[in-house]
C-alpha atoms as a PDB file:
ATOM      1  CA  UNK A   1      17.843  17.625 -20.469  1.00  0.00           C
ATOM      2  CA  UNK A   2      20.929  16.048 -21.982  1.00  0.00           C
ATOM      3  CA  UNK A   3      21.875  12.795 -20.383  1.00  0.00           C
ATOM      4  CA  UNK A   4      20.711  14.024 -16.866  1.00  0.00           C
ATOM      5  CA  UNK A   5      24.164  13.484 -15.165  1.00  0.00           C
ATOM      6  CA  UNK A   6      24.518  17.644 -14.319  1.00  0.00           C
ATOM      7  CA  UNK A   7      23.792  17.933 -10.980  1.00  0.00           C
ATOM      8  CA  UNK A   8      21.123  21.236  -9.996  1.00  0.00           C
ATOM      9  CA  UNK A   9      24.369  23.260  -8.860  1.00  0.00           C
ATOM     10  CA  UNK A  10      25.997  22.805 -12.457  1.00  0.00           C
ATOM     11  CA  UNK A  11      22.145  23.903 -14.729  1.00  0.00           C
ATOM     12  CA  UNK A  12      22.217  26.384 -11.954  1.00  0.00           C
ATOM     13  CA  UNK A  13      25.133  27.694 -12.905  1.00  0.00           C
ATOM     14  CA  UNK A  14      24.836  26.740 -16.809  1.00  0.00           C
ATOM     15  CA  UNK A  15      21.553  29.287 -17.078  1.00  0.00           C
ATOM     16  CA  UNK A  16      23.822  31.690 -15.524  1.00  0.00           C
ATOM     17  CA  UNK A  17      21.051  32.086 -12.844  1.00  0.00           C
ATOM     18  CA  UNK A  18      18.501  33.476 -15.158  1.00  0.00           C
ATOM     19  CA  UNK A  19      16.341  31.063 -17.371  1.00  0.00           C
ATOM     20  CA  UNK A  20      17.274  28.117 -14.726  1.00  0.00           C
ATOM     21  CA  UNK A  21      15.612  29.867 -11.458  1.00  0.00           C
ATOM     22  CA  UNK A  22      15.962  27.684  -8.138  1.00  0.00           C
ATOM     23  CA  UNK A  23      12.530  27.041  -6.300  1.00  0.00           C
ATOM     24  CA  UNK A  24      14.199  27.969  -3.049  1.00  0.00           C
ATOM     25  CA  UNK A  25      12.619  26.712  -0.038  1.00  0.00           C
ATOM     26  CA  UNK A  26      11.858  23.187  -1.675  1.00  0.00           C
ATOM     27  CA  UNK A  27      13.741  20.431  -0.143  1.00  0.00           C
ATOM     28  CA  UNK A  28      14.191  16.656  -1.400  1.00  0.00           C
ATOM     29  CA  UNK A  29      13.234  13.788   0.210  1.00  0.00           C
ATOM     30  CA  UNK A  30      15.006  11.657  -2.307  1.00  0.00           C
ATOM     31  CA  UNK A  31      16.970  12.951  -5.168  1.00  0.00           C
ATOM     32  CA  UNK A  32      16.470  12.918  -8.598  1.00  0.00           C
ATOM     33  CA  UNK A  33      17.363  14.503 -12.305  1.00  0.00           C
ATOM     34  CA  UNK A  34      16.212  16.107 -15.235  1.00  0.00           C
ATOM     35  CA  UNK A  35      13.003  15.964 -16.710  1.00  0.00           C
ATOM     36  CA  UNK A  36       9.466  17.326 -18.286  1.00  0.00           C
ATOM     37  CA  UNK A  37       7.064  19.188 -15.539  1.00  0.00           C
ATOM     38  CA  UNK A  38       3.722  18.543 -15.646  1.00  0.00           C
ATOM     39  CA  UNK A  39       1.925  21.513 -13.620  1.00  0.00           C
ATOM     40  CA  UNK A  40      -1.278  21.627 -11.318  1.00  0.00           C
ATOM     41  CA  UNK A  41      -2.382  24.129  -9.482  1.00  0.00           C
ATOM     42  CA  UNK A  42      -4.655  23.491  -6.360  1.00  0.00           C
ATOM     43  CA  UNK A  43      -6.470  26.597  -4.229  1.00  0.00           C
ATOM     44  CA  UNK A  44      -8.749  26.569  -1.049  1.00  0.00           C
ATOM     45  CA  UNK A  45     -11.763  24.805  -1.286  1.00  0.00           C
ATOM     46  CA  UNK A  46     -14.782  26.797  -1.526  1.00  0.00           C
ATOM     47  CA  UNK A  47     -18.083  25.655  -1.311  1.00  0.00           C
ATOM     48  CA  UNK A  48     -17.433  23.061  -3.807  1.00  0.00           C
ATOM     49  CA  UNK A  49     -15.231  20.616  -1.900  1.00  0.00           C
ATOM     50  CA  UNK A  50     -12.215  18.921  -3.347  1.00  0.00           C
ATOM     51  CA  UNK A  51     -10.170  16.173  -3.408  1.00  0.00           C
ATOM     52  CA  UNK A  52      -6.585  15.860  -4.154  1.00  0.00           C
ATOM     53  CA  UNK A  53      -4.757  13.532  -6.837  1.00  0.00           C
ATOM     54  CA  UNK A  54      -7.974  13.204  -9.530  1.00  0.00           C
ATOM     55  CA  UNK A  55      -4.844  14.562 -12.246  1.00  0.00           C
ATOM     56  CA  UNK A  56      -3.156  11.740 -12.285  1.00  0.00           C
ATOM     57  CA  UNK A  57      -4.385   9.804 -14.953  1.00  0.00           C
ATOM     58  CA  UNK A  58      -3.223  12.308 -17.039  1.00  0.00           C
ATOM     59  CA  UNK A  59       0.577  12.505 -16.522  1.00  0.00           C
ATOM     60  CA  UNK A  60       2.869  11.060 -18.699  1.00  0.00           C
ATOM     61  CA  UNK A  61       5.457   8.567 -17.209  1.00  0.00           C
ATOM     62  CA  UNK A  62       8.809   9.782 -17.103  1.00  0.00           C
ATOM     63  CA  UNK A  63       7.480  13.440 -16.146  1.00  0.00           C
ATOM     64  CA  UNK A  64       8.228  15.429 -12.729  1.00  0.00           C
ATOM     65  CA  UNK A  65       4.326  16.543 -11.148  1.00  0.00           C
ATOM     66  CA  UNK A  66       4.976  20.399 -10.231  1.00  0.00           C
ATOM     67  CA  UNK A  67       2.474  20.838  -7.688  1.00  0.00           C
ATOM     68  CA  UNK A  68       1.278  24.626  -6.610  1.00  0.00           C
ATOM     69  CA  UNK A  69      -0.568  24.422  -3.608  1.00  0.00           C
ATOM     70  CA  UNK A  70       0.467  28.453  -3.091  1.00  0.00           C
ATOM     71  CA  UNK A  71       3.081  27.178  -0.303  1.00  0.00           C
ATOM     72  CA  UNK A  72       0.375  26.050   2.209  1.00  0.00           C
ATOM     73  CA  UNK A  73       1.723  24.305   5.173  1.00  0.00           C
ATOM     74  CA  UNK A  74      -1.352  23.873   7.190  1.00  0.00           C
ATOM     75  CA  UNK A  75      -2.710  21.071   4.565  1.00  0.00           C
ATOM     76  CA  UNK A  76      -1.052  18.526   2.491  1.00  0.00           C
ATOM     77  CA  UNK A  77      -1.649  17.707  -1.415  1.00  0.00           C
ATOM     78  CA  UNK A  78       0.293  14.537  -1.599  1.00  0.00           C
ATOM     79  CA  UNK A  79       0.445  11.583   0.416  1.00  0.00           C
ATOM     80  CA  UNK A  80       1.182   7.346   0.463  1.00  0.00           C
ATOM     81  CA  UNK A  81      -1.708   6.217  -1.961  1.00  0.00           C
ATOM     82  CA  UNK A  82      -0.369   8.719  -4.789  1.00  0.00           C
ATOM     83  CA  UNK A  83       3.063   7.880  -4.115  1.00  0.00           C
ATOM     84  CA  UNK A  84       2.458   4.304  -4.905  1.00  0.00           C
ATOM     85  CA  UNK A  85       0.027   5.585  -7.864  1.00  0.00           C
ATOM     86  CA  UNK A  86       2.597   7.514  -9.355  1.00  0.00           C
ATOM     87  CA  UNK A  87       5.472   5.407  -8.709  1.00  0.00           C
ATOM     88  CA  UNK A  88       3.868   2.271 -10.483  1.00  0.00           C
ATOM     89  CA  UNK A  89       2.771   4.525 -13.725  1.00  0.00           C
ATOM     90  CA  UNK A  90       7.088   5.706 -14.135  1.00  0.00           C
ATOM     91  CA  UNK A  91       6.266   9.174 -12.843  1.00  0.00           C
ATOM     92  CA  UNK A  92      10.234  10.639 -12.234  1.00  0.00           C
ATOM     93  CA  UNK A  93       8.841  12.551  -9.388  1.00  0.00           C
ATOM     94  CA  UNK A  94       6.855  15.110  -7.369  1.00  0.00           C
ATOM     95  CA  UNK A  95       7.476  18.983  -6.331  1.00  0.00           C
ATOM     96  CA  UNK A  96       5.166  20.523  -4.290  1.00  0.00           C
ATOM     97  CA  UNK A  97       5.145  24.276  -3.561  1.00  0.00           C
ATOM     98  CA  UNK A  98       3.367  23.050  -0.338  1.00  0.00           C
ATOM     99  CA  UNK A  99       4.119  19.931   2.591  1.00  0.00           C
ATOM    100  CA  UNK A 100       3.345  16.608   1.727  1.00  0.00           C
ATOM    101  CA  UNK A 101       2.885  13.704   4.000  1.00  0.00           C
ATOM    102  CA  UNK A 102       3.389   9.908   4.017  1.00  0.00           C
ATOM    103  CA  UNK A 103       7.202  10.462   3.692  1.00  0.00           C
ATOM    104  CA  UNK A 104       7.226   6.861   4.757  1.00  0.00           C
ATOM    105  CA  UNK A 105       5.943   5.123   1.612  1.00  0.00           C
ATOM    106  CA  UNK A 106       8.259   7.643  -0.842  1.00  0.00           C
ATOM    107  CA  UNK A 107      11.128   6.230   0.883  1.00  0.00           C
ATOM    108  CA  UNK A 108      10.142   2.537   0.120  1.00  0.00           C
ATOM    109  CA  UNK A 109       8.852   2.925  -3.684  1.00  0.00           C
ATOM    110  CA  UNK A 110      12.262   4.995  -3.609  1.00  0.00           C
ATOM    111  CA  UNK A 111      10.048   7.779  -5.503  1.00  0.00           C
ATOM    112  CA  UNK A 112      11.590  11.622  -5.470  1.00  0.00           C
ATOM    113  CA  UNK A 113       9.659  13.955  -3.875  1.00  0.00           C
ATOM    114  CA  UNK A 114      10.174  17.974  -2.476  1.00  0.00           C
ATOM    115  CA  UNK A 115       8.320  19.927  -0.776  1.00  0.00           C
ATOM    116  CA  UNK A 116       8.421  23.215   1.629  1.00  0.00           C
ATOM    117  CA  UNK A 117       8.070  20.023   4.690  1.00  0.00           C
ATOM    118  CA  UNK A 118       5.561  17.737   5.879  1.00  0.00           C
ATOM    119  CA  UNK A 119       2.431  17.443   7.617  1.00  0.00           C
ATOM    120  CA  UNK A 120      -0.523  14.908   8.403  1.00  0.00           C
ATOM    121  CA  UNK A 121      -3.471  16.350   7.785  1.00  0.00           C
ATOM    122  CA  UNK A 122      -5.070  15.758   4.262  1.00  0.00           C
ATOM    123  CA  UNK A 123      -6.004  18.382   1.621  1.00  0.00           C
ATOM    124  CA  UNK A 124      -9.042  16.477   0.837  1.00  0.00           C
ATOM    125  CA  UNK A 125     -12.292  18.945   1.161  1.00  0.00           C
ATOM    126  CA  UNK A 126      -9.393  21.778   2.572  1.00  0.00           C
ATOM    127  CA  UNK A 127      -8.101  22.437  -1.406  1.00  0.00           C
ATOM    128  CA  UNK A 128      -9.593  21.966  -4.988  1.00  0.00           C
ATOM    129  CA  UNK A 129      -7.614  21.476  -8.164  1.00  0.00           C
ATOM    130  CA  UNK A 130      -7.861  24.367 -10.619  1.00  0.00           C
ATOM    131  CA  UNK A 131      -6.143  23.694 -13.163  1.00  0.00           C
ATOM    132  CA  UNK A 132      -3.543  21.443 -14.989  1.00  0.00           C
ATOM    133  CA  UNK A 133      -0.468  21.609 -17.689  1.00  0.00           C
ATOM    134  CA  UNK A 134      -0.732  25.704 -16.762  1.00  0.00           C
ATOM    135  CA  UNK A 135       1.995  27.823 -16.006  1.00  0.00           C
ATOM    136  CA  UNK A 136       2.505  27.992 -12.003  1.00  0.00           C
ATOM    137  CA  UNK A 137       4.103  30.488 -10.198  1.00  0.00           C
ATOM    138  CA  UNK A 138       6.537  29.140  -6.929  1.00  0.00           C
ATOM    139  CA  UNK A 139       8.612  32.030  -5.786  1.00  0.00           C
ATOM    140  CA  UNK A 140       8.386  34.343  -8.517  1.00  0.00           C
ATOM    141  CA  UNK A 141       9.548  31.286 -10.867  1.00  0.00           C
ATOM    142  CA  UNK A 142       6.967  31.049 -13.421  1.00  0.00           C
ATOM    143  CA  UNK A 143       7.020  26.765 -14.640  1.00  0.00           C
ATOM    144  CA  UNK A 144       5.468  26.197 -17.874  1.00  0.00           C
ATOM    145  CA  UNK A 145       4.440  22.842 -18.376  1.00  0.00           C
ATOM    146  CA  UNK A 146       7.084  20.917 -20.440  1.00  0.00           C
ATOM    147  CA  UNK A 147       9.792  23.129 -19.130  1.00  0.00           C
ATOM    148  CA  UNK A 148      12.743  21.199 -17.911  1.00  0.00           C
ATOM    149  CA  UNK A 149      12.780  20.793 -13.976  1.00  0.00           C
ATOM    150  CA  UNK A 150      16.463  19.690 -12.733  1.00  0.00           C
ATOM    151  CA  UNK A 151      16.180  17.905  -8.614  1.00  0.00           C
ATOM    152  CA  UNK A 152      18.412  16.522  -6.630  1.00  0.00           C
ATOM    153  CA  UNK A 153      19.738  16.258  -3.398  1.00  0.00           C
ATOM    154  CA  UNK A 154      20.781  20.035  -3.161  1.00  0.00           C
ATOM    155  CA  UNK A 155      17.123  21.242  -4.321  1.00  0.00           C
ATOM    156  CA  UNK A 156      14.901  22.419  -7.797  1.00  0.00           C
ATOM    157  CA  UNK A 157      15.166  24.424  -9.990  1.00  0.00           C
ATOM    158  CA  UNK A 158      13.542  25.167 -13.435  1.00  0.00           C
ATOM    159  CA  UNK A 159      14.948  25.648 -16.959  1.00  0.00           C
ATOM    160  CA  UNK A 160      12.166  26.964 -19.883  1.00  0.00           C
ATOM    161  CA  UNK A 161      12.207  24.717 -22.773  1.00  0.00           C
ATOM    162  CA  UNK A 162      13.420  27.019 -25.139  1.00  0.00           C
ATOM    163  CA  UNK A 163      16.648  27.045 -23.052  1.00  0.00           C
ATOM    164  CA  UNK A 164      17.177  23.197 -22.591  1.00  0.00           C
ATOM    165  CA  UNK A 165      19.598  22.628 -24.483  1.00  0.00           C
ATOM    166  CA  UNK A 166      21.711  25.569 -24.173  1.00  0.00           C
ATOM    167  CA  UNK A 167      22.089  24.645 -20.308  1.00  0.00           C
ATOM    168  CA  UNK A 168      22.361  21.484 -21.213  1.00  0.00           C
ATOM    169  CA  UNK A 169      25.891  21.709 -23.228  1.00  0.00           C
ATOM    170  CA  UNK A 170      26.955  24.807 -21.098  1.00  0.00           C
ATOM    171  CA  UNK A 171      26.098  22.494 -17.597  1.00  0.00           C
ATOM    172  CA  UNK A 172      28.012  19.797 -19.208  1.00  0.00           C
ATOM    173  CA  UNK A 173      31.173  21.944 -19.860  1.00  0.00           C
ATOM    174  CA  UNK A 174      31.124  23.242 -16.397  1.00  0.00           C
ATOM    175  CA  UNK A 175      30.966  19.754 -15.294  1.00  0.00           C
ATOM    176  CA  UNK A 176      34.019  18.797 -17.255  1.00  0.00           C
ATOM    177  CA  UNK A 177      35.915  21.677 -15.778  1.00  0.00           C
ATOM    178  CA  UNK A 178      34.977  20.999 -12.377  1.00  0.00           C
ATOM    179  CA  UNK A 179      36.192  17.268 -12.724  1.00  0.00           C
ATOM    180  CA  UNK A 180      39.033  18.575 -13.679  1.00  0.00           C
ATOM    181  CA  UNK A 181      39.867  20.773 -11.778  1.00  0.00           C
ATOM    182  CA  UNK A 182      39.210  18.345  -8.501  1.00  0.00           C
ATOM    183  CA  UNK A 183      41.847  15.840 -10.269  1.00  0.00           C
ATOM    184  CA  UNK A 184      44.426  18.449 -10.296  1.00  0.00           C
ATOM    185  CA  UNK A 185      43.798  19.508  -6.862  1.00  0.00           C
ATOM    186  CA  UNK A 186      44.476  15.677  -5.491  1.00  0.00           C
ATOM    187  CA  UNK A 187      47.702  15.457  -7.349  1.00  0.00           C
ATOM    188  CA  UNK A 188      50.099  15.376  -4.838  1.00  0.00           C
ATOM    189  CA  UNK A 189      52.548  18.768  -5.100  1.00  0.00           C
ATOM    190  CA  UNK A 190      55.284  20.304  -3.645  1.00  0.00           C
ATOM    191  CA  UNK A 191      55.424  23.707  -1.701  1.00  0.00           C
ATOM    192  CA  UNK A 192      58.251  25.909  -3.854  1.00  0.00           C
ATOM    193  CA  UNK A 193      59.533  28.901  -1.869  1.00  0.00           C
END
């Protein structure tokens, strides 16, 4: 989206808090910018077990991997080995409606990951992928894949494609304005009674 530079505050902002909805409750573990989500959605296993991580072949580098694991914190969907998959293939990132685990090994490929927290124990026969590049729902923030997800250090948030743009130039102003008006506000002044 643009150049990337907008921090999640300004988009936020920029979509005038409609069309660039926050997925509150996800937190980073390392920050990160703007760019295309590719969606999966995982469920409880059934009598078919699953295994977690089988999508990857299919992401495009340079994508953010929005993961729906319907905010489960009782079993993980990511961990160390998909890290280090995902970091060598130039994947920007991960978000996980969910916990994650292996924090550990994101912090040494430096890869950008969120999630609702973490936990140890493995989603592997516990959750089974259902389906890919479909819209998710995290919060009542329906991600489509290709829309435009904006992390960083003070959370997510998603911006539809057909709004990109838009938020884009409008996020850009704001962060203008902002500079601005912080330059102003160092200048040294004088009280006048």
């Amino acid at each position: 989206m643009g150049d990337g530079r907008s921090d999640c505050g300004e988009v936020w902002r920029a979509a005038g808090g409609s069309g660039g909805e926050e997925l509150h409750g996800v937190q980073p573990a390392l920050e990160d910018r703007h760019h295309l989500a590719f969606t999966v959605q995982y469920a409880p296993a059934g009598e078919t077990r699953g295994s977690v991580g089988d999508f990857l072949d299919d992401v495009p580098a340079g994508s953010v991997i929005v993961i729906d694991n319907e905010g489960r914190t009782d079993v993980t969907v990511w961990g160390g080995i998909m890290t280090e998959v995902a970091a060598e293939r130039g994947i920007a990132g991960t978000i996980i409606n969910g916990v994650c685990r292996d924090i550990s090994t994101s912090l040494q490929q430096n890869y950008p990951l969120f999630s609702r927290g973490k936990f140890m124990r493995t989603g592997k026969d516990r959750v089974q992928l259902v389906a890919v590049q479909t819209e998710v729902t995290i919060n009542d923030v329906t991600i489509s894949p290709a829309d435009i997800i904006c992390a960083d250090a003070d959370g997510a948030l998603s911006v539809p494609s057909a709004r990109a743009e838009e938020v884009a130039d409008l996020a850009e102003k704001i962060e203008e304005t902002d500079t601005r008006i912080a330059a102003y506000s160092r200048r040294p002044a004088t009280l006048v009674l």
